[in-house]
Protein backbone atom coordinates (compact mmCIF):
# COMPACT_ATOMS: atom_id res chain seq x y z
CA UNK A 1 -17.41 -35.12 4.33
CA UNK A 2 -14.22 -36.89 4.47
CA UNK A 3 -12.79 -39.26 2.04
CA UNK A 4 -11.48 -42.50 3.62
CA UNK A 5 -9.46 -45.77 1.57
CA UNK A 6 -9.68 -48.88 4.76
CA UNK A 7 -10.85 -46.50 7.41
CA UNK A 8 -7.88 -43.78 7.17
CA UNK A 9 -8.71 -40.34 6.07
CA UNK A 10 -6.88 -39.55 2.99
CA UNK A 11 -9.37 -35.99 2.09
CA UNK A 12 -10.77 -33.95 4.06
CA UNK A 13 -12.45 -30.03 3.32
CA UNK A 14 -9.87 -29.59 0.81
CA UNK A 15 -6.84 -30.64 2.49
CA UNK A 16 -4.86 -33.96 1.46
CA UNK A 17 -3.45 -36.83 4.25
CA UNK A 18 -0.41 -39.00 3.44
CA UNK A 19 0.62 -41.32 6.50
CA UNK A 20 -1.61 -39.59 8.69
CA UNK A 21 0.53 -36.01 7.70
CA UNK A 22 -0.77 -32.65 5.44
CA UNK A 23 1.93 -32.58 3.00
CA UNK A 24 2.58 -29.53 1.76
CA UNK A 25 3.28 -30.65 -1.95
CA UNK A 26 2.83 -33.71 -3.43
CA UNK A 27 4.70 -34.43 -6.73
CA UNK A 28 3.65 -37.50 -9.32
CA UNK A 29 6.85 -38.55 -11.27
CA UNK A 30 8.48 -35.42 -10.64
CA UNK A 31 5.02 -33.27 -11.74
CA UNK A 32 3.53 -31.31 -8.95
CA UNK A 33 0.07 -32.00 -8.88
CA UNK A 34 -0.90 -30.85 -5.40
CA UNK A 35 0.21 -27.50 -3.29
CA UNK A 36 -1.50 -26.83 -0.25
CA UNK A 37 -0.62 -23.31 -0.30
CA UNK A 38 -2.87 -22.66 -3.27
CA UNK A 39 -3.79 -18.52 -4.09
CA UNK A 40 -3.17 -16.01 -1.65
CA UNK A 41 -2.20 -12.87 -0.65
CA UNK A 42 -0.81 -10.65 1.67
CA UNK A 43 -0.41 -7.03 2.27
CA UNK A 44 2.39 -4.95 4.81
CA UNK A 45 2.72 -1.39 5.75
CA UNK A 46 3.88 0.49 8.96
CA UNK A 47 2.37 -1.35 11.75
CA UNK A 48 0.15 -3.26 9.47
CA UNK A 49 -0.38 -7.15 8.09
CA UNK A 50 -3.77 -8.80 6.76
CA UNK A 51 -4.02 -11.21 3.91
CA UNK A 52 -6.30 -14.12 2.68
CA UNK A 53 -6.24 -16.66 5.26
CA UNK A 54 -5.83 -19.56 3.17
CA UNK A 55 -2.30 -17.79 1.95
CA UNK A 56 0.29 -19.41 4.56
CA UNK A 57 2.85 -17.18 3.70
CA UNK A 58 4.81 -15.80 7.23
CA UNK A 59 5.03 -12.18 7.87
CA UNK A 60 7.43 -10.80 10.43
CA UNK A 61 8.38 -7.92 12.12
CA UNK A 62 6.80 -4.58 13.25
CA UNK A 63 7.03 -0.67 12.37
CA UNK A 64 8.87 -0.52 9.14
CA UNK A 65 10.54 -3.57 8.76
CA UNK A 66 9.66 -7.26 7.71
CA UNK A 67 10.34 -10.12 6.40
CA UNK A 68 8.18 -12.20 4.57
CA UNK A 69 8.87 -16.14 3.75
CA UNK A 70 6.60 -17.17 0.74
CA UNK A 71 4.62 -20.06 1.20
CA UNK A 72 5.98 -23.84 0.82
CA UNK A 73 5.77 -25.23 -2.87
CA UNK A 74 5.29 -21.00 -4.20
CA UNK A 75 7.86 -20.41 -6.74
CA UNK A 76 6.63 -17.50 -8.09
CA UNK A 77 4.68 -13.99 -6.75
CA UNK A 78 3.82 -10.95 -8.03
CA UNK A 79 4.27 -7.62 -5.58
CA UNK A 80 3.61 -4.25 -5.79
CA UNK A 81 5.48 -2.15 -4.21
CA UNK A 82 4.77 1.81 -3.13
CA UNK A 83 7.05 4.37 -1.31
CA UNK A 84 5.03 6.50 0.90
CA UNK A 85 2.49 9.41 0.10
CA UNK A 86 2.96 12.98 -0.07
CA UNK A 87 1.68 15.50 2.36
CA UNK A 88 -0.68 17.72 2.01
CA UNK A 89 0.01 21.73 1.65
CA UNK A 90 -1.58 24.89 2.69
CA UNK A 91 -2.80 27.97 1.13
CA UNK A 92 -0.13 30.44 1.67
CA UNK A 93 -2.08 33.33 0.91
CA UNK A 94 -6.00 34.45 -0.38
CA UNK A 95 -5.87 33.49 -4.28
CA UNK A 96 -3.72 30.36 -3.91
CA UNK A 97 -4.55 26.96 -4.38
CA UNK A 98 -3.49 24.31 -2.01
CA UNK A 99 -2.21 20.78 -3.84
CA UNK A 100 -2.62 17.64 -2.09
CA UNK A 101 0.32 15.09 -1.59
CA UNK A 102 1.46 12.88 -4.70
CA UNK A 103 0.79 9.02 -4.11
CA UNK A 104 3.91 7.39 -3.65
CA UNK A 105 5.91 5.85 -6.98
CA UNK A 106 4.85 2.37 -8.14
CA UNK A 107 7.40 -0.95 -8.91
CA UNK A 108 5.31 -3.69 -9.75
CA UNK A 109 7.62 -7.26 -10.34
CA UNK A 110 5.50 -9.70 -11.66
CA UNK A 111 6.01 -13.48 -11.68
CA UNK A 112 8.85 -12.67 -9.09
CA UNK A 113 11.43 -15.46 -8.85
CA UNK A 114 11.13 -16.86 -5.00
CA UNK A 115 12.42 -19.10 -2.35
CA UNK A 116 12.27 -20.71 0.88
CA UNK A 117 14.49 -17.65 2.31
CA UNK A 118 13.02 -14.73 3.77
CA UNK A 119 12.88 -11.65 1.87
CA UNK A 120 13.30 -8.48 3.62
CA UNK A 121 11.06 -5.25 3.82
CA UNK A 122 11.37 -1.84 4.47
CA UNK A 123 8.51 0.50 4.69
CA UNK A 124 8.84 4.30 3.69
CA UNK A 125 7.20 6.32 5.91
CA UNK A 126 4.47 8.74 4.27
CA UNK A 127 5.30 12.66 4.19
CA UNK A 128 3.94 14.97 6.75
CA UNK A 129 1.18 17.63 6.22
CA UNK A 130 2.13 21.42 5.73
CA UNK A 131 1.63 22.78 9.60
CA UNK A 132 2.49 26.40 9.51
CA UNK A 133 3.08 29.52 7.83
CA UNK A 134 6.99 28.64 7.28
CA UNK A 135 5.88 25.46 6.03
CA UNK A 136 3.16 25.26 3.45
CA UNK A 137 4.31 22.73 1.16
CA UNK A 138 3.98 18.86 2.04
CA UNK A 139 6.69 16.85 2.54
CA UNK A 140 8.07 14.08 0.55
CA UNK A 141 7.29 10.38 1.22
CA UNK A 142 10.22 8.00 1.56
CA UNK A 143 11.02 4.64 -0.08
CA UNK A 144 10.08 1.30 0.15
CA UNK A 145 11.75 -1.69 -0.30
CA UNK A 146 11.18 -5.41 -1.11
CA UNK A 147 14.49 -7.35 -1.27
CA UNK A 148 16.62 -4.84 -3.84
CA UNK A 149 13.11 -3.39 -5.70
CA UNK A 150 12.57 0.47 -4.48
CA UNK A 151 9.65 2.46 -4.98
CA UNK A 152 10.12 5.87 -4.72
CA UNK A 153 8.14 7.87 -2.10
CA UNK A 154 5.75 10.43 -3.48
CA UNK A 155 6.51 14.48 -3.54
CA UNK A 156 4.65 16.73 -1.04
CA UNK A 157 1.66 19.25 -2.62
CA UNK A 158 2.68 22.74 -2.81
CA UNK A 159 0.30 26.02 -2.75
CA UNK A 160 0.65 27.39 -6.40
CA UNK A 161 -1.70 30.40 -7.76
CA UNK A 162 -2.38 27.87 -11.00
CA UNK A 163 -4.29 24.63 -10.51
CA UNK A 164 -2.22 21.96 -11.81
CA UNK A 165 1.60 22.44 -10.94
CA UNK A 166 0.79 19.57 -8.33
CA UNK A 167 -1.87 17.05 -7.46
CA UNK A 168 -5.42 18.76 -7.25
CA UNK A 169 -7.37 15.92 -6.26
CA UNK A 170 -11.06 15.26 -7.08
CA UNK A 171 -12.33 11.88 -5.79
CA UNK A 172 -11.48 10.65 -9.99
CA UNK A 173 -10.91 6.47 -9.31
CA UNK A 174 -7.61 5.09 -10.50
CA UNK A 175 -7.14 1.67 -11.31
CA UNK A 176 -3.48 0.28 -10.13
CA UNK A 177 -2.64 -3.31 -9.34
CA UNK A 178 -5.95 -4.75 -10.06
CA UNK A 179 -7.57 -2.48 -8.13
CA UNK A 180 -9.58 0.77 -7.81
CA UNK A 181 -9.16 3.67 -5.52
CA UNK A 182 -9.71 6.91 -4.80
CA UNK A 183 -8.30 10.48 -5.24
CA UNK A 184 -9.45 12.37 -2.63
CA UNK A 185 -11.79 15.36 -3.14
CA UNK A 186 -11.39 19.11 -3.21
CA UNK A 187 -13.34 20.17 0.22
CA UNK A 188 -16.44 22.14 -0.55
CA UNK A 189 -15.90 25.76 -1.01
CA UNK A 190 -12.34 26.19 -0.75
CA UNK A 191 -9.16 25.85 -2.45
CA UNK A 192 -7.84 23.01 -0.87
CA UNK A 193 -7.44 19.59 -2.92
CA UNK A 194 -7.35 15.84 -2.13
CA UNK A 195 -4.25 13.59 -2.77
CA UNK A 196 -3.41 11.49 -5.35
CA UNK A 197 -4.74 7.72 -4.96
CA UNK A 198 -2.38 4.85 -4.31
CA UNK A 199 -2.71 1.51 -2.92
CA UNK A 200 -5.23 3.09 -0.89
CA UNK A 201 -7.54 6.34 -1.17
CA UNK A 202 -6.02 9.98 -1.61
CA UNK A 203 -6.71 11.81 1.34
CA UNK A 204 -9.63 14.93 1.27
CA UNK A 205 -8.95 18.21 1.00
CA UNK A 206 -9.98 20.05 4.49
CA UNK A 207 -11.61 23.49 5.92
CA UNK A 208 -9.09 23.10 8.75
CA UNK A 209 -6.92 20.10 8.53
CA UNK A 210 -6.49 17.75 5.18
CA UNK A 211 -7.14 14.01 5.41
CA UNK A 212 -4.44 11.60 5.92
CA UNK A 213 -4.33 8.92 2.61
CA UNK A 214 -3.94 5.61 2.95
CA UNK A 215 -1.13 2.99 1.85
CA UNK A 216 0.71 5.22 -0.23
CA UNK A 217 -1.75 7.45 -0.87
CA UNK A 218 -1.13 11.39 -1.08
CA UNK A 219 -2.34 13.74 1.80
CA UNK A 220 -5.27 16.05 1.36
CA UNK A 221 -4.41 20.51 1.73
CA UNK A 222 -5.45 22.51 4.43
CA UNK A 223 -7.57 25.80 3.15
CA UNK A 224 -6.04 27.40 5.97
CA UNK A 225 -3.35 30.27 5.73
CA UNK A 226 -1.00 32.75 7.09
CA UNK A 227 -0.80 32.35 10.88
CA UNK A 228 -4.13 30.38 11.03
CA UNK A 229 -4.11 27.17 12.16
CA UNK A 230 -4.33 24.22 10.14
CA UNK A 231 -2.49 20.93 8.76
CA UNK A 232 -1.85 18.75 5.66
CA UNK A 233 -3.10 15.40 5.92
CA UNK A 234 0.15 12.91 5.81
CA UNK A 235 0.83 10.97 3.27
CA UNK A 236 -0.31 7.47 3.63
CA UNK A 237 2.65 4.72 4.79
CA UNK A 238 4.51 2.74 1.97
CA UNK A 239 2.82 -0.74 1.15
CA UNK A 240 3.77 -4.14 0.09
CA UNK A 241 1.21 -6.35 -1.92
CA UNK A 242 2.13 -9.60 -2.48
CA UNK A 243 0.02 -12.26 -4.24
CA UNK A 244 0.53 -15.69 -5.54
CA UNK A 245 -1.52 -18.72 -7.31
């Protein structure tokens, strides 16, 4: 219930009233001992924002590009940042196996110097699938940015005739920024292996068509060959985390 001193709300569910206003940070003889802002995240990719709704932080922009203003009274975050996925490959011929995409490269800053400026965003695109017999191999992800911090995009699977020259996924967890996810698996009775986890899940190895992975995550193979059809899944998009307390 709210707190009131002579009738006036001064607390109320968490949040603090001076003069009738929500300040955003109150300081005590130059100590801060309230920010409004408090813990939160938030996370970008291609065509994508969520984030704890408590966080305050503003996100703008669309497709690839953002900009992000931290909260007011947050000083510090931590981000990880992910280039885009690898795509998935194709068998080229019968005794082959088909690699799924590599998850895009990692830079994690932590306790990230910030201010009220925006900070731009760029989002590397994940690789596209194999899709044909003069294309078996998946192609490479492309960077992503936060301010001047690149990650690397991740390199597209290949069809080798030895298992491990690329990724050869098989749904093993991987633990990355305080988080698990998933490589995705080899598709029952074929050759064809999932992508390498990222920010989000490796994508499965397919019959027909590999899976696409998710926020930075590598592309699942194709068992498909020669003239047959059949696709790489894409690499999953480039992601931003950002997270602050």
């Amino acid at each position: 219930m709210p707190l009131k001193v002579n009738g006036t709300t001064i607390a109320d569910g968490g949040e603090i009233y001076l003069n009738g206003n929500k300040p955003t940070v109150i300081t005590v003889n130059g100590v801060q001992v309230w920010d409004s802002a408090g813990a939160g995240w938030v996370r970008v990719s291609k065509d994508w924002i969520d984030g704890s709704p408590e966080g305050r932080a503003t996100v703008t922009g669309s497709g690839n590009n953002f900009t992000f203003t931290p909260p007011a009274g947050v000083t510090h975050v931590n981000v990880c940042i992910m280039g885009g996925g690898g795509g998935g490959s194709r068998r080229h011929y019968s005794g082959q196996f088909a690699g799924g995409g590599m998850s895009g490269a990692l830079n994690f800053q932590l306790d990230m110097l910030v201010d009220e400026n925006p900070i731009t965003i760029s989002i590397g695109e994940g690789g596209l699938g194999a899709f044909d017999v003069s294309h078996i191999n998946g192609y490479n992800g492309i960077s992503t940015w936060f301010r001047e911090f690149e990650a690397l995009g991740g390199v597209g699977g290949e069809s080798r005739t030895t298992v491990g020259f690329w990724y050869y996924g098989i749904g093993l967890p991987r633990s990355i920024c305080n988080m698990t996810t998933y490589d995705g698996i080899l598709a029952p009775g074929t050759f064809a292996y999932g992508g390498q986890a990222g920010l989000g899940n490796g994508g499965a190895g397919g019959f027909y068509n590999g899976f696409p992975g998710a926020f930075g995550g590598g592309g699942g193979a194709t068992d498909q060959q020669d003239s047959n059809p059949g696709m790489g899944g894409q690499g999953g998009h480039g992601v931003v985390m950002i997270s602050w307390s």
